[in-house]
N, C-alpha and C. Protein backbone atom coordinates (compact mmCIF):
# COMPACT_ATOMS: atom_id res chain seq x y z
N UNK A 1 74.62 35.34 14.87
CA UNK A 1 74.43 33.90 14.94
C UNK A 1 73.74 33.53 16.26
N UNK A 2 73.90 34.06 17.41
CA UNK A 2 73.24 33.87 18.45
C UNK A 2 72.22 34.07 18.42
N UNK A 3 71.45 34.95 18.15
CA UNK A 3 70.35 35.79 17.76
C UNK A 3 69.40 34.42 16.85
N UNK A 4 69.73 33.82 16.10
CA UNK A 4 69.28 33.10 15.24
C UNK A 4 69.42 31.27 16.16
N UNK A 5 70.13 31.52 16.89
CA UNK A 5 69.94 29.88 17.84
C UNK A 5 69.32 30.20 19.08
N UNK A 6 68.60 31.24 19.44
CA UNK A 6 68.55 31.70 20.22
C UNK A 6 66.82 31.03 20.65
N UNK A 7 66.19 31.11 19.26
CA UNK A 7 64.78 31.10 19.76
C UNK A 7 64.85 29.12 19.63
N UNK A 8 65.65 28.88 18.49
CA UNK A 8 65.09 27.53 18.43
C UNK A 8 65.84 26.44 19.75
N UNK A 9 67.36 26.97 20.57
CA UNK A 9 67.59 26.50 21.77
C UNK A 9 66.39 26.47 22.31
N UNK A 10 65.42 27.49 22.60
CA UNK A 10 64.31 27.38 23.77
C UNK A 10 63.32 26.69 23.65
N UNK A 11 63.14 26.70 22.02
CA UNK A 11 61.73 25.59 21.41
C UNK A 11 62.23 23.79 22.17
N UNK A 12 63.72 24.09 21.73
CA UNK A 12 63.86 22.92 22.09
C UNK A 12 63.88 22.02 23.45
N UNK A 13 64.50 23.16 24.38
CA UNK A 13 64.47 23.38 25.95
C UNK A 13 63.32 23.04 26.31
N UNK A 14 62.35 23.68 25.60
CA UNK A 14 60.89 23.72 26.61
C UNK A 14 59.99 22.49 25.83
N UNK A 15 60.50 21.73 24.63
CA UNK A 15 59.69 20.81 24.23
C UNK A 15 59.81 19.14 25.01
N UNK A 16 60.70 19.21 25.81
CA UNK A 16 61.07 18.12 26.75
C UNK A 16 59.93 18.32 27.89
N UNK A 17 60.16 19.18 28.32
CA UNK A 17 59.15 18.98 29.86
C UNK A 17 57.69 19.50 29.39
N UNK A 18 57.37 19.99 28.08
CA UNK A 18 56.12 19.97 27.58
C UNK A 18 55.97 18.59 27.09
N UNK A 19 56.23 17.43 26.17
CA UNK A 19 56.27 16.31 26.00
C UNK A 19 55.92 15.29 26.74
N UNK A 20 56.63 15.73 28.03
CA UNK A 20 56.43 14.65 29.35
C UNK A 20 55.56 15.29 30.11
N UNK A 21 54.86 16.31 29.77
CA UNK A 21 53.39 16.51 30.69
C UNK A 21 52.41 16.17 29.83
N UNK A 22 52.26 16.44 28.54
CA UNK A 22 51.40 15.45 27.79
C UNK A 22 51.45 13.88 27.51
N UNK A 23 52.14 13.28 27.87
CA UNK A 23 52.48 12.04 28.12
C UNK A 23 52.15 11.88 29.07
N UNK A 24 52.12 12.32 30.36
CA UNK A 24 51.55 11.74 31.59
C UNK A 24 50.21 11.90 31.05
N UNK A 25 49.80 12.92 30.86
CA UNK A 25 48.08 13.15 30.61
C UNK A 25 47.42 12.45 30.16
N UNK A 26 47.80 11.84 29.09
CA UNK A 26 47.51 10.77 28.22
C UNK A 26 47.87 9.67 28.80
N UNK A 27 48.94 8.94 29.55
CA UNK A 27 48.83 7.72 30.21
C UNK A 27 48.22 7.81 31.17
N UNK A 28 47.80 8.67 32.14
CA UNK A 28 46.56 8.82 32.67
C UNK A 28 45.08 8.41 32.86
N UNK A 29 44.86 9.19 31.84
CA UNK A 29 43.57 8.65 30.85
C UNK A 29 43.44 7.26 30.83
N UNK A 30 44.38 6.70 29.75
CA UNK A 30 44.71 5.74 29.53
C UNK A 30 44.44 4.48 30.49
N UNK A 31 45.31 4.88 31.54
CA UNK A 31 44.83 4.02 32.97
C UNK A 31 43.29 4.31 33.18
N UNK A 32 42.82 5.24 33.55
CA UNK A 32 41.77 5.55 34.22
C UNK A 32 40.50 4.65 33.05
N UNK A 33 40.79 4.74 31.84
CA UNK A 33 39.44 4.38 30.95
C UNK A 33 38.89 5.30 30.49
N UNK A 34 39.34 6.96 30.75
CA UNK A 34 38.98 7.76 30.50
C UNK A 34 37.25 7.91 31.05
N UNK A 35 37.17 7.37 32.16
CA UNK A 35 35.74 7.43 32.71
C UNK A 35 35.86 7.03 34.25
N UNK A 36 34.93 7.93 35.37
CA UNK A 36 35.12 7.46 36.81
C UNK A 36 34.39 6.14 36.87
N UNK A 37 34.89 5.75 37.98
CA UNK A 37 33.61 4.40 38.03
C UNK A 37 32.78 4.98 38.86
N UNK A 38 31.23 4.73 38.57
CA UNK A 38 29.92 5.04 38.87
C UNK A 38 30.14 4.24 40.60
N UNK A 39 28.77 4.52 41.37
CA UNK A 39 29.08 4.20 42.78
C UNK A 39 27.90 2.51 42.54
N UNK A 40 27.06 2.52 42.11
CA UNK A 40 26.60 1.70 41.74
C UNK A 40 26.96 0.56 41.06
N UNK A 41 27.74 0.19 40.21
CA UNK A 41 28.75 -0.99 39.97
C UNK A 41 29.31 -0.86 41.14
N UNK A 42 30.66 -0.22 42.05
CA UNK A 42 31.06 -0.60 42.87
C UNK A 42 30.24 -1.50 43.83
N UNK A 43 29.24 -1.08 44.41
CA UNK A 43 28.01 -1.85 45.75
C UNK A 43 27.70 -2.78 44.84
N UNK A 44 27.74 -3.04 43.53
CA UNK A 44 27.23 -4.37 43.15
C UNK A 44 28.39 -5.34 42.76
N UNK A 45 29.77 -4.88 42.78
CA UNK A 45 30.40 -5.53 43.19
C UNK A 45 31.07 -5.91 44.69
N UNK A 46 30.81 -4.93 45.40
CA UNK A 46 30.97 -5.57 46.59
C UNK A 46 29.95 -6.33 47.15
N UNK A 47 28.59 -6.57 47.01
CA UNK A 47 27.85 -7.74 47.12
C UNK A 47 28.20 -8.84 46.53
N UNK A 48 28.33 -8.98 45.30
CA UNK A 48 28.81 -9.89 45.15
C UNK A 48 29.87 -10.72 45.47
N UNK A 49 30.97 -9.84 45.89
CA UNK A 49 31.86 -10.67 46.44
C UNK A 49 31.66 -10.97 47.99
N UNK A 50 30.82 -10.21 48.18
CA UNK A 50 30.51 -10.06 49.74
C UNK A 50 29.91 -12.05 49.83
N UNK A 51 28.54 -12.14 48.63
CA UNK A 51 28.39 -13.30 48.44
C UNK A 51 28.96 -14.28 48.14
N UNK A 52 29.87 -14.31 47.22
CA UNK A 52 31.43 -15.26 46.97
C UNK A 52 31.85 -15.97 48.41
N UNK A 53 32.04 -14.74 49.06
CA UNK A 53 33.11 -14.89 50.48
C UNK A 53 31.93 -15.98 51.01
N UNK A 54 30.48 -15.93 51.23
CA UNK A 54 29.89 -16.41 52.12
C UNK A 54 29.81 -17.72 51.92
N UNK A 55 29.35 -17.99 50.52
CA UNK A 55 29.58 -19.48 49.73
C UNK A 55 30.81 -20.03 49.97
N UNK A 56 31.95 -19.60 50.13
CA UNK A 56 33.13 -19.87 50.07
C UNK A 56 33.51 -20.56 51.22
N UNK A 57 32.89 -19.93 52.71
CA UNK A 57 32.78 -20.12 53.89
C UNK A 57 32.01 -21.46 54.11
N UNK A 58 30.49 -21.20 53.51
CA UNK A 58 29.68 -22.09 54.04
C UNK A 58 30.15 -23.57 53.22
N UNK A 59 31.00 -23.80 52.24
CA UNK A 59 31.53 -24.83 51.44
C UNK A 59 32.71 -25.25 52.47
N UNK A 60 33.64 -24.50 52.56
CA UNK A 60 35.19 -24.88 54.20
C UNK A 60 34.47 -25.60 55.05
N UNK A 61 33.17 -24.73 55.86
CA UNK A 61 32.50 -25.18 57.19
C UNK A 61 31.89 -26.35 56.71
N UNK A 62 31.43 -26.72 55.73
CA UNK A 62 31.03 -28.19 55.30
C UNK A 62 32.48 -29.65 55.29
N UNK A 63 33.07 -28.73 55.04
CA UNK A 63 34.33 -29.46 54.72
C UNK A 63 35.28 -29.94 55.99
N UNK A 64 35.19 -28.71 56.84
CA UNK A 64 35.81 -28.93 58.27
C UNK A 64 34.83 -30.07 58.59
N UNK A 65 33.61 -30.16 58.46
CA UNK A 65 32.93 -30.93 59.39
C UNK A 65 33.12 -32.36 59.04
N UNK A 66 33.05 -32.47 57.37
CA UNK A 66 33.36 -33.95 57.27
C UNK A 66 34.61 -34.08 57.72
N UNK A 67 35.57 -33.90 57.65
CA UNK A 67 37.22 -33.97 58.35
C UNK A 67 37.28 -34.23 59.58
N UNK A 68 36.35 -33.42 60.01
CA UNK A 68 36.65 -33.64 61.71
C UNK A 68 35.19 -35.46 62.09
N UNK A 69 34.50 -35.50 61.28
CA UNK A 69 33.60 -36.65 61.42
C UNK A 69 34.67 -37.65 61.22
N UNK A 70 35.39 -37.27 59.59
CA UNK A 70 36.35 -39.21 59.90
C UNK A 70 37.35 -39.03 60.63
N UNK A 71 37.79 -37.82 61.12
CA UNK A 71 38.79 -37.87 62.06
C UNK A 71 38.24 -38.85 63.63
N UNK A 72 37.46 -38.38 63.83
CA UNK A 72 36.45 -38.82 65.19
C UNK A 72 36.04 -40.19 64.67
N UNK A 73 35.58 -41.27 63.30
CA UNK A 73 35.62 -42.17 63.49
C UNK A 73 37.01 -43.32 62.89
N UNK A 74 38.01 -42.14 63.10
CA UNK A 74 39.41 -43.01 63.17
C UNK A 74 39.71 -43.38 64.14
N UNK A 75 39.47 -41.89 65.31
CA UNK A 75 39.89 -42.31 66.64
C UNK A 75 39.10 -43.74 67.33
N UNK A 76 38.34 -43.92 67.40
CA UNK A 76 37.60 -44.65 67.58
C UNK A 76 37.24 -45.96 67.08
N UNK A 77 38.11 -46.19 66.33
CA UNK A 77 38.19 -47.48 65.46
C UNK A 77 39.28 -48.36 66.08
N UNK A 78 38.82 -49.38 66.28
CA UNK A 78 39.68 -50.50 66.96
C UNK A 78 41.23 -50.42 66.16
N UNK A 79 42.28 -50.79 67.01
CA UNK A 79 43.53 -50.72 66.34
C UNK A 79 44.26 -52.08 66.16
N UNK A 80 44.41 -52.67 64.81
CA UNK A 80 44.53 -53.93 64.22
C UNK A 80 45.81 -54.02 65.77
N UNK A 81 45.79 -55.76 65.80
CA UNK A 81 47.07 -56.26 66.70
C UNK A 81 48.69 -55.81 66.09
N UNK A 82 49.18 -55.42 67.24
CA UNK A 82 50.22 -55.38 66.58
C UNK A 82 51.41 -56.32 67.30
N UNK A 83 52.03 -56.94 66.51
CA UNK A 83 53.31 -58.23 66.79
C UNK A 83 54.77 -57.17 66.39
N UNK A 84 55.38 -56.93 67.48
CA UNK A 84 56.72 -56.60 67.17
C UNK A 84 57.55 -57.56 66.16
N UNK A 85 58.03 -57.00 65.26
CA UNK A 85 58.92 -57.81 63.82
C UNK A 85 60.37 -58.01 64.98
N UNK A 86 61.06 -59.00 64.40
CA UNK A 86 61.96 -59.91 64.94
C UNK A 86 62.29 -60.91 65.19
């Protein structure tokens, strides 16, 4: 009887950690796209965002400036009378 559980204990033993190395392999893949990314899309996406960032900038620095313009003609604006209430 041993003799006869003998081979299929090991089929079974060794079909666990064979299972879970083909499973990684395949979620692997899976992640990856099954393809490297080329170097050429990358540099054309980092220009582009390189350009994003700059637009992004030069739109703030427009924005700081009007902010700081009505800030500067708040200061500077006469300040209505004021009558203490009482």
């Amino acid at each position: 009887m041993i003799a006869a559980v003998s081979p299929a204990f090991y089929l079974l033993a060794l079909a666990c950690p064979v299972g879970m190395g083909l499973m990684m392999l395949f979620m692997g893949k899976g992640m990856m796209g099954s393809r490297k990314p080329d170097q050429t899309s990358a540099a054309n996406r980092d220009e582009e965002s390189l350009a994003d960032l700059k637009a992004e900038q030069a739109r703030l620095a427009e924005k700081i400036e009007a902010l700081e313009a009505s800030a500067d003609r708040h200061e500077h604006a006469p300040e209505p009378d004021r009558t203490p209430a009482g």
